[in-house]
Protein backbone atom coordinates (compact mmCIF):
# COMPACT_ATOMS: atom_id res chain seq x y z
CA UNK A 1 0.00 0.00 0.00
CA UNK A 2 0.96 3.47 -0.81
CA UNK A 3 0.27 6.41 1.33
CA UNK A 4 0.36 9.64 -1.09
CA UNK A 5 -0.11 12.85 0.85
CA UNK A 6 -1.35 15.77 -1.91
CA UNK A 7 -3.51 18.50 -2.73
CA UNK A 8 -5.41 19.62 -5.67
CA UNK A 9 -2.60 20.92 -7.64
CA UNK A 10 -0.60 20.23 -11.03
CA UNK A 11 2.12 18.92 -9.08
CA UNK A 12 -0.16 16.70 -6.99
CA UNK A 13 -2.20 15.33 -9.70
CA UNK A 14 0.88 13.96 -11.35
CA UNK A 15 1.24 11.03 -8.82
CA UNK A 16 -2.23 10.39 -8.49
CA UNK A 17 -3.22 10.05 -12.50
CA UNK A 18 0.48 7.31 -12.07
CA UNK A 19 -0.92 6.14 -9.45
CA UNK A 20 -4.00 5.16 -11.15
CA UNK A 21 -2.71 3.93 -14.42
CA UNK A 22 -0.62 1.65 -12.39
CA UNK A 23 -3.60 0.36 -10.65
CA UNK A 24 -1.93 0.29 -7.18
CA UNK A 25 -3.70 0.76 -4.29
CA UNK A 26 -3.18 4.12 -2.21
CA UNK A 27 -4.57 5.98 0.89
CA UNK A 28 -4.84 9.47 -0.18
CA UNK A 29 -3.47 12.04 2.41
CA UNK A 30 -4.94 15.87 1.78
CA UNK A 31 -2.15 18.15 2.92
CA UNK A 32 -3.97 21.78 2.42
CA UNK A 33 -1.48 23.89 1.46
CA UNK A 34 -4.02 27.06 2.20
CA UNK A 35 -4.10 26.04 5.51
CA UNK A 36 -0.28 25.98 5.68
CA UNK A 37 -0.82 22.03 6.88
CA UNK A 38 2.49 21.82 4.63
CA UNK A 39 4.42 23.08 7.65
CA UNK A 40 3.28 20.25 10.14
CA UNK A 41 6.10 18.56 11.79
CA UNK A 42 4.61 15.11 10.93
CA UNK A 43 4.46 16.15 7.03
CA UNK A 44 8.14 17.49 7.32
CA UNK A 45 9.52 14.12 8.21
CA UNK A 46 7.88 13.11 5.24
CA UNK A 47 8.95 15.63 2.46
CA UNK A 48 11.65 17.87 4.25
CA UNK A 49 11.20 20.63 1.64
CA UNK A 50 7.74 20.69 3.05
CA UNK A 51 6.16 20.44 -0.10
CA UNK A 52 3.21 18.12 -1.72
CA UNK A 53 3.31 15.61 -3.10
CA UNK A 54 4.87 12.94 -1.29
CA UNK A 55 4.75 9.03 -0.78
CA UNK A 56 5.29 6.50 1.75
CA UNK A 57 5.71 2.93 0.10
CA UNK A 58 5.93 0.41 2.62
CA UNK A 59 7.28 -2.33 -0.02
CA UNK A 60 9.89 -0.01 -1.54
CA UNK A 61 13.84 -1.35 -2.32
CA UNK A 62 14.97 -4.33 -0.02
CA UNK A 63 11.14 -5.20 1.07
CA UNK A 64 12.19 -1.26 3.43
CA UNK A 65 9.56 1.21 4.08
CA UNK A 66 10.85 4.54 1.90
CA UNK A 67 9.58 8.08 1.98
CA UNK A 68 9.95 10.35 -1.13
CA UNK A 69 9.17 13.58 -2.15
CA UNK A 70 9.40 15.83 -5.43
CA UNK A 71 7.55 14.77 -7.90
CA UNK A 72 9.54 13.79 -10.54
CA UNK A 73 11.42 11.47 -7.99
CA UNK A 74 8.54 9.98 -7.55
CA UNK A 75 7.37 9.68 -11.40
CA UNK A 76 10.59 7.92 -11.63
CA UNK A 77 10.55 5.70 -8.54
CA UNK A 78 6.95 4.34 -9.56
CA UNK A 79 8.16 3.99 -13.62
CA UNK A 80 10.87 2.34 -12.11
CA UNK A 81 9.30 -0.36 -9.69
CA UNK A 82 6.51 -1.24 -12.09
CA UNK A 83 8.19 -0.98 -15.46
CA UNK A 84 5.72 1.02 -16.77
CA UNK A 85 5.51 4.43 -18.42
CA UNK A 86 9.21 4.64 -19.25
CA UNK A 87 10.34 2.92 -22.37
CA UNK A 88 13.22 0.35 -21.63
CA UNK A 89 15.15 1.58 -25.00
CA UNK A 90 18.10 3.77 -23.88
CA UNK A 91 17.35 6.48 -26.76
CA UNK A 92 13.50 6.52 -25.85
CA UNK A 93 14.19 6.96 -22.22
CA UNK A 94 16.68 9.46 -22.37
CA UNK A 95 13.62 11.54 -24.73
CA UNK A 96 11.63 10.43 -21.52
CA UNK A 97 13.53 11.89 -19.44
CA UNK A 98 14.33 15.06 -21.02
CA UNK A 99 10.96 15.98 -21.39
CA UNK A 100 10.22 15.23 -17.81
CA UNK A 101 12.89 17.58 -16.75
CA UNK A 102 11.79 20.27 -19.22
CA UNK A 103 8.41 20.13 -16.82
CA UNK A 104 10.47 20.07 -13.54
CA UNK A 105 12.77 22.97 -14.37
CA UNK A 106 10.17 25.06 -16.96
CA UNK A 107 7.13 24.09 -17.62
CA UNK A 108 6.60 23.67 -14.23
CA UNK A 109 8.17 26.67 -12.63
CA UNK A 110 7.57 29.13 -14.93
CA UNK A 111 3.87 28.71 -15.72
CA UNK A 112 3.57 28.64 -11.61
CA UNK A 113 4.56 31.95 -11.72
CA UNK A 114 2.58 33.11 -13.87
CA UNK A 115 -0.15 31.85 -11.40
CA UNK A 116 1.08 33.60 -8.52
CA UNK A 117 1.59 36.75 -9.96
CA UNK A 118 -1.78 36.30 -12.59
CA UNK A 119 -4.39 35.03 -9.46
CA UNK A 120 -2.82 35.15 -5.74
CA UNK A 121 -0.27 38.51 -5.48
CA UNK A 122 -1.85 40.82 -3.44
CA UNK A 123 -0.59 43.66 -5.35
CA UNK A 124 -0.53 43.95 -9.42
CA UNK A 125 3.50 43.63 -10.42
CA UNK A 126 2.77 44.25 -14.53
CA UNK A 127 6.82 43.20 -15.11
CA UNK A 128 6.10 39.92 -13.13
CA UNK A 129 3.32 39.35 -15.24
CA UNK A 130 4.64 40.32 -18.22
CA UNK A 131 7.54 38.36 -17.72
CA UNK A 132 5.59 35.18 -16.99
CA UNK A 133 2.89 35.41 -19.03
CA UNK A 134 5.44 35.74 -21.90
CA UNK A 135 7.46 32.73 -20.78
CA UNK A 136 4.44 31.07 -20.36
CA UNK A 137 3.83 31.56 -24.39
CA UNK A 138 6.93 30.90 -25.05
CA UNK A 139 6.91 27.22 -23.11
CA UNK A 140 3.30 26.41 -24.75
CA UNK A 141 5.40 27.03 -28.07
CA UNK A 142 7.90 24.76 -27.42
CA UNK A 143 5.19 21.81 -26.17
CA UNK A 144 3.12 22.58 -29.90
CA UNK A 145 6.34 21.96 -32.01
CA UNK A 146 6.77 18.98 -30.13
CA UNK A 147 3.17 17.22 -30.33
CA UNK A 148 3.19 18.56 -34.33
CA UNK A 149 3.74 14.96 -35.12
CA UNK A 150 3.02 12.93 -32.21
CA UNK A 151 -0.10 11.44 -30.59
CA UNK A 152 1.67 12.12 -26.86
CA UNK A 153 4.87 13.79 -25.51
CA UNK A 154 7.34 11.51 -26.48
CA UNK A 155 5.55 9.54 -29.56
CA UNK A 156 2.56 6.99 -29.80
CA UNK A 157 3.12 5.75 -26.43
CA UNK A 158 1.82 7.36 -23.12
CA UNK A 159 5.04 8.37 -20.83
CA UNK A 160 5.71 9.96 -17.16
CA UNK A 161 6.33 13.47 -19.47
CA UNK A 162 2.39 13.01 -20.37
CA UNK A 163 1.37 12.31 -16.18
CA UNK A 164 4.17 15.50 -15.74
CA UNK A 165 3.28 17.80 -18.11
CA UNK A 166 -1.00 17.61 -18.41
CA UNK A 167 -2.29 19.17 -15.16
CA UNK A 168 -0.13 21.83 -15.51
CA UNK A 169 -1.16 22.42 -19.14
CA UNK A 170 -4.51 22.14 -17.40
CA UNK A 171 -4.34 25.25 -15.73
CA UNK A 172 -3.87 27.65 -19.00
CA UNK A 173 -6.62 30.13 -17.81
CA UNK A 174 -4.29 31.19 -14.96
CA UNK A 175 -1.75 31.34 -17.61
CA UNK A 176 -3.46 33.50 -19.81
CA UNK A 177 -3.48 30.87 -22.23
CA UNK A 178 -5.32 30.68 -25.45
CA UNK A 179 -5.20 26.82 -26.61
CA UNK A 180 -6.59 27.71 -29.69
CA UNK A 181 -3.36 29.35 -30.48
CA UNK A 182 -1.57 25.79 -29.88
CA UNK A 183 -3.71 23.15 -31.42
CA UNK A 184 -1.04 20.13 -31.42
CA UNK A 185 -1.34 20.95 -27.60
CA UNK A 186 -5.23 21.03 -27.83
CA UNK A 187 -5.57 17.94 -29.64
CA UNK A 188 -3.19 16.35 -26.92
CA UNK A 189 -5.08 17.63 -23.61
CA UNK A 190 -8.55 16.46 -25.83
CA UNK A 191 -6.46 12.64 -26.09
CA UNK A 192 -5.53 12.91 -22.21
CA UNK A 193 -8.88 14.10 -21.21
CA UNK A 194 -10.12 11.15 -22.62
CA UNK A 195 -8.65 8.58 -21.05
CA UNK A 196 -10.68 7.23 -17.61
CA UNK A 197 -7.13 6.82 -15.11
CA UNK A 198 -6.00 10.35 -15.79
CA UNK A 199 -9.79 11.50 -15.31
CA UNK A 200 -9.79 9.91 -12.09
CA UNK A 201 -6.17 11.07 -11.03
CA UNK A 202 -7.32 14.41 -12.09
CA UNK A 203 -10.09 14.21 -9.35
CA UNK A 204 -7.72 13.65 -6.09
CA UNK A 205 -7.68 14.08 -3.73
């Protein structure tokens, strides 16, 4: 059994769609962030950066109980330990991979600015904004040249980049985000919206 302690954000809804394609069981933990429950000692032995999302796997390496948090780390770990949703071809991986760190250190980052500064600062900073919002264009860009010929991130195949980079590509209002203007990206989010494990994944906790 896995114990995955989350909220309702991008970053959160990345283990939870894994955790459902891989059809393992899991306890879901709500850690609300607005509520600053991030903080609580008990969480911070968990994920010392005190950030969601985290795991506890009680049958992790050597049969040991291991706690993990960041959620690529944990993308990986689960890919890993199931041997799913991470091709086993050293060339396809390595595109795997990439893409999953173009989420972690852009995609990710850069469009949660943008949220910050679009919805939750309590005073208007038009640079921020400006800066962000651009990025954020500039990031979609890069994601619609990539899915011009491919039915998911990496090719024909769903990947940890697809569980990585779709809730955050969810949240494109906050972005100021037209998808019209990116319809490889579009026709993507309409495939992943589709499918019934990321629909429930979508919906924890």
């Amino acid at each position: 059994m896995i114990d995955l302690y989350t909220w309702g954000t991008p970053n959160g809804r990345k283990i939870s769609i894994m955790l459902e394609a891989l059809r393992l069981p899991y306890r879901v933990h709500p850690i609300n962030i607005l509520e600053d429950e991030q903080f609580a000692p008990t969480f911070l032995n968990i994920s010392p950066n005190n950030k969601i999302p985290a795991i506890v796997d009680n049958e992790g390496p050597n049969d040991e109980t291991i706690n993990l948090f960041e959620s690529g780390a944990i993308l990986l770990y689960l890919a890993e330990k199931s041997g799913e949703f991470i091709p086993t071809d050293p060339i396809a991986k390595l595109d795997c991979l990439q893409w999953l760190m173009w989420q972690m250190g852009g995609f990710g980052p850069m469009l949660g600015q943008a949220h910050h500064f679009n919805r939750f600062a309590k005073e208007k900073v038009p640079y921020a904004q400006q800066r962000y919002n651009d990025e954020s264009q500039r990031l979609w860009g890069v994601l619609n040249t990539q899915l011009a010929d491919k039915s998911f991130i990496i090719g024909d195949e769903l990947s940890i980049a697809d569980f990585a980079i779709y809730p955050w590509a969810m949240r494109y209002e906050w972005q100021h985000i037209d998808p019209d203007k990116f319809p490889y990206v579009q026709a993507w989010i309409t495939r992943m919206g589709h499918i019934e494990f990321v629909q429930r994944g979508m919906q924890v906790p």
